[in-house]
Protein backbone atom coordinates (compact mmCIF):
# COMPACT_ATOMS: atom_id res chain seq x y z
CA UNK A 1 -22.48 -3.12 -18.29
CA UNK A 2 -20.34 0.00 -17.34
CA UNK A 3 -23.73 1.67 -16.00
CA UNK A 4 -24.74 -1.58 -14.14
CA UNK A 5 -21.12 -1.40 -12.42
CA UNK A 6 -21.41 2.43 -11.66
CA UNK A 7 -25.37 2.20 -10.09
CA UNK A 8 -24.44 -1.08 -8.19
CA UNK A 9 -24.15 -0.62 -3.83
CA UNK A 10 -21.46 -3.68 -3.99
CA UNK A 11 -17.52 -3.20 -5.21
CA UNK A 12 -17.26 -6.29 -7.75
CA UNK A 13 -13.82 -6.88 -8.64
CA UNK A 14 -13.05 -9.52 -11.32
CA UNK A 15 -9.97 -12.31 -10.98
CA UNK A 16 -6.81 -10.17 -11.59
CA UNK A 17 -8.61 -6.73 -10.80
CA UNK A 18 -7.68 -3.81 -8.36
CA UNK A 19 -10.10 -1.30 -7.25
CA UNK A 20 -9.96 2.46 -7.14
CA UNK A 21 -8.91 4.10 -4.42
CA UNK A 22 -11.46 3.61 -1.54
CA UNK A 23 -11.59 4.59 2.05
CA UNK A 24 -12.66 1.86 4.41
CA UNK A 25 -15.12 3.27 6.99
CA UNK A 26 -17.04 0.40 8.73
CA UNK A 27 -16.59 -3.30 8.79
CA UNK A 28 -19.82 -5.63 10.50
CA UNK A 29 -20.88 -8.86 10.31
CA UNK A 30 -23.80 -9.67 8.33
CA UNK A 31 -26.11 -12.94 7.88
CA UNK A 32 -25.18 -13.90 4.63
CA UNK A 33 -27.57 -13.57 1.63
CA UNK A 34 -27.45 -17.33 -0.06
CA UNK A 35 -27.14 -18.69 3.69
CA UNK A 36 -28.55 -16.09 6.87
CA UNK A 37 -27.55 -18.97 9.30
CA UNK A 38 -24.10 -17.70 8.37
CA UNK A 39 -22.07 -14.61 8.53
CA UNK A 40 -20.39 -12.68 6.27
CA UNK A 41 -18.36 -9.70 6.61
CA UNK A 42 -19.98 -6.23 4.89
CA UNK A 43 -16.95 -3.67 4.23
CA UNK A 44 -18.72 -0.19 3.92
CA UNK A 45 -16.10 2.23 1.28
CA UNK A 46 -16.32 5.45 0.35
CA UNK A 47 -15.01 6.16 -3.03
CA UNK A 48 -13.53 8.99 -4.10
CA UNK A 49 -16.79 10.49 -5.48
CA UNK A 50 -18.20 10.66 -1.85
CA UNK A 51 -20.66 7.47 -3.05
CA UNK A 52 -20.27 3.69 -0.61
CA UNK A 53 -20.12 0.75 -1.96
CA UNK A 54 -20.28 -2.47 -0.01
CA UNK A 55 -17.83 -5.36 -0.64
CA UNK A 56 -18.77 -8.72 0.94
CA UNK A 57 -16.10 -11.64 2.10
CA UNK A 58 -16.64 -14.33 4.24
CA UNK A 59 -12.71 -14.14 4.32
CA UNK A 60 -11.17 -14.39 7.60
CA UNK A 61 -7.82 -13.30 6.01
CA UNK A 62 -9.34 -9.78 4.39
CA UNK A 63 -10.92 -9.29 8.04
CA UNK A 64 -7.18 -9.66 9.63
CA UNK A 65 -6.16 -6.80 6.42
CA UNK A 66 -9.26 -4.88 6.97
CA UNK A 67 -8.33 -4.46 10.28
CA UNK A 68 -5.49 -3.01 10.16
CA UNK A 69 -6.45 0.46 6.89
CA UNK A 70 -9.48 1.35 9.01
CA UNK A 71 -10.20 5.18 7.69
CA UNK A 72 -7.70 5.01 5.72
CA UNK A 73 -6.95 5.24 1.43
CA UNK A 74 -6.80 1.86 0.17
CA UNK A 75 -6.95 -0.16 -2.66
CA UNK A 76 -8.22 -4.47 -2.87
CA UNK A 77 -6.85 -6.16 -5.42
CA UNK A 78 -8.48 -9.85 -6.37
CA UNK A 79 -7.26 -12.81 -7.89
CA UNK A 80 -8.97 -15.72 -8.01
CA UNK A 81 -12.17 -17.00 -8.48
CA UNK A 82 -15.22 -18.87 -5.81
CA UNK A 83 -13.40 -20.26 -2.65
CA UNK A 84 -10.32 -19.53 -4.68
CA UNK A 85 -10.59 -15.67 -4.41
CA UNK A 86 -7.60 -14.06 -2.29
CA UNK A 87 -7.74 -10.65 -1.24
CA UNK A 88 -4.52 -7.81 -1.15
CA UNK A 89 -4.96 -4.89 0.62
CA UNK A 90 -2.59 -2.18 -0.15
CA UNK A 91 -2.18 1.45 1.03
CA UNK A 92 -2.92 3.98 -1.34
CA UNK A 93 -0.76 7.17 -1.40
């Protein structure tokens, strides 16, 4: 599973879960893979390896966070799960 995680393009983070310290570096709408008559938003990070990861929210409320740490250190914590899932975005130091 670990190796799965590590080789994976996307960020997954589980209800309850923060992420390691990322730097946000593009944010663009996609069509969204289940649905491409909708959007989605496609956050591009670069972790602290030098790797990106994506991490995908239709989440208008993450947008309004994302927004706001552009190029900067960050860290997304989740709780929740399905429509339920909330997003915190917090500076990292």
């Amino acid at each position: 599973k670990e190796m799965a995680i590590k080789n994976s393009k996307f960020l997954k983070l589980e209800d309850g879960e923060t992420s390691p310290v990322v730097k946000l570096i593009e944010c663009k709408a996609v069509p969204q893979q289940r649905d491409p008559e909708k959007e989605t938003f496609r956050y591009t990070l670069e972790m602290v390896d030098g790797s990106k990861k994506f991490l995908e929210s239709t989440s208008n409320g993450l947008l309004r966070k994302m927004a706001d740490v552009m190029n900067k250190k960050i860290q997304i914590y989740r709780e929740g799960e399905g429509p339920e899932t909330r997003y915190d975005v917090l500076l990292a130091e």
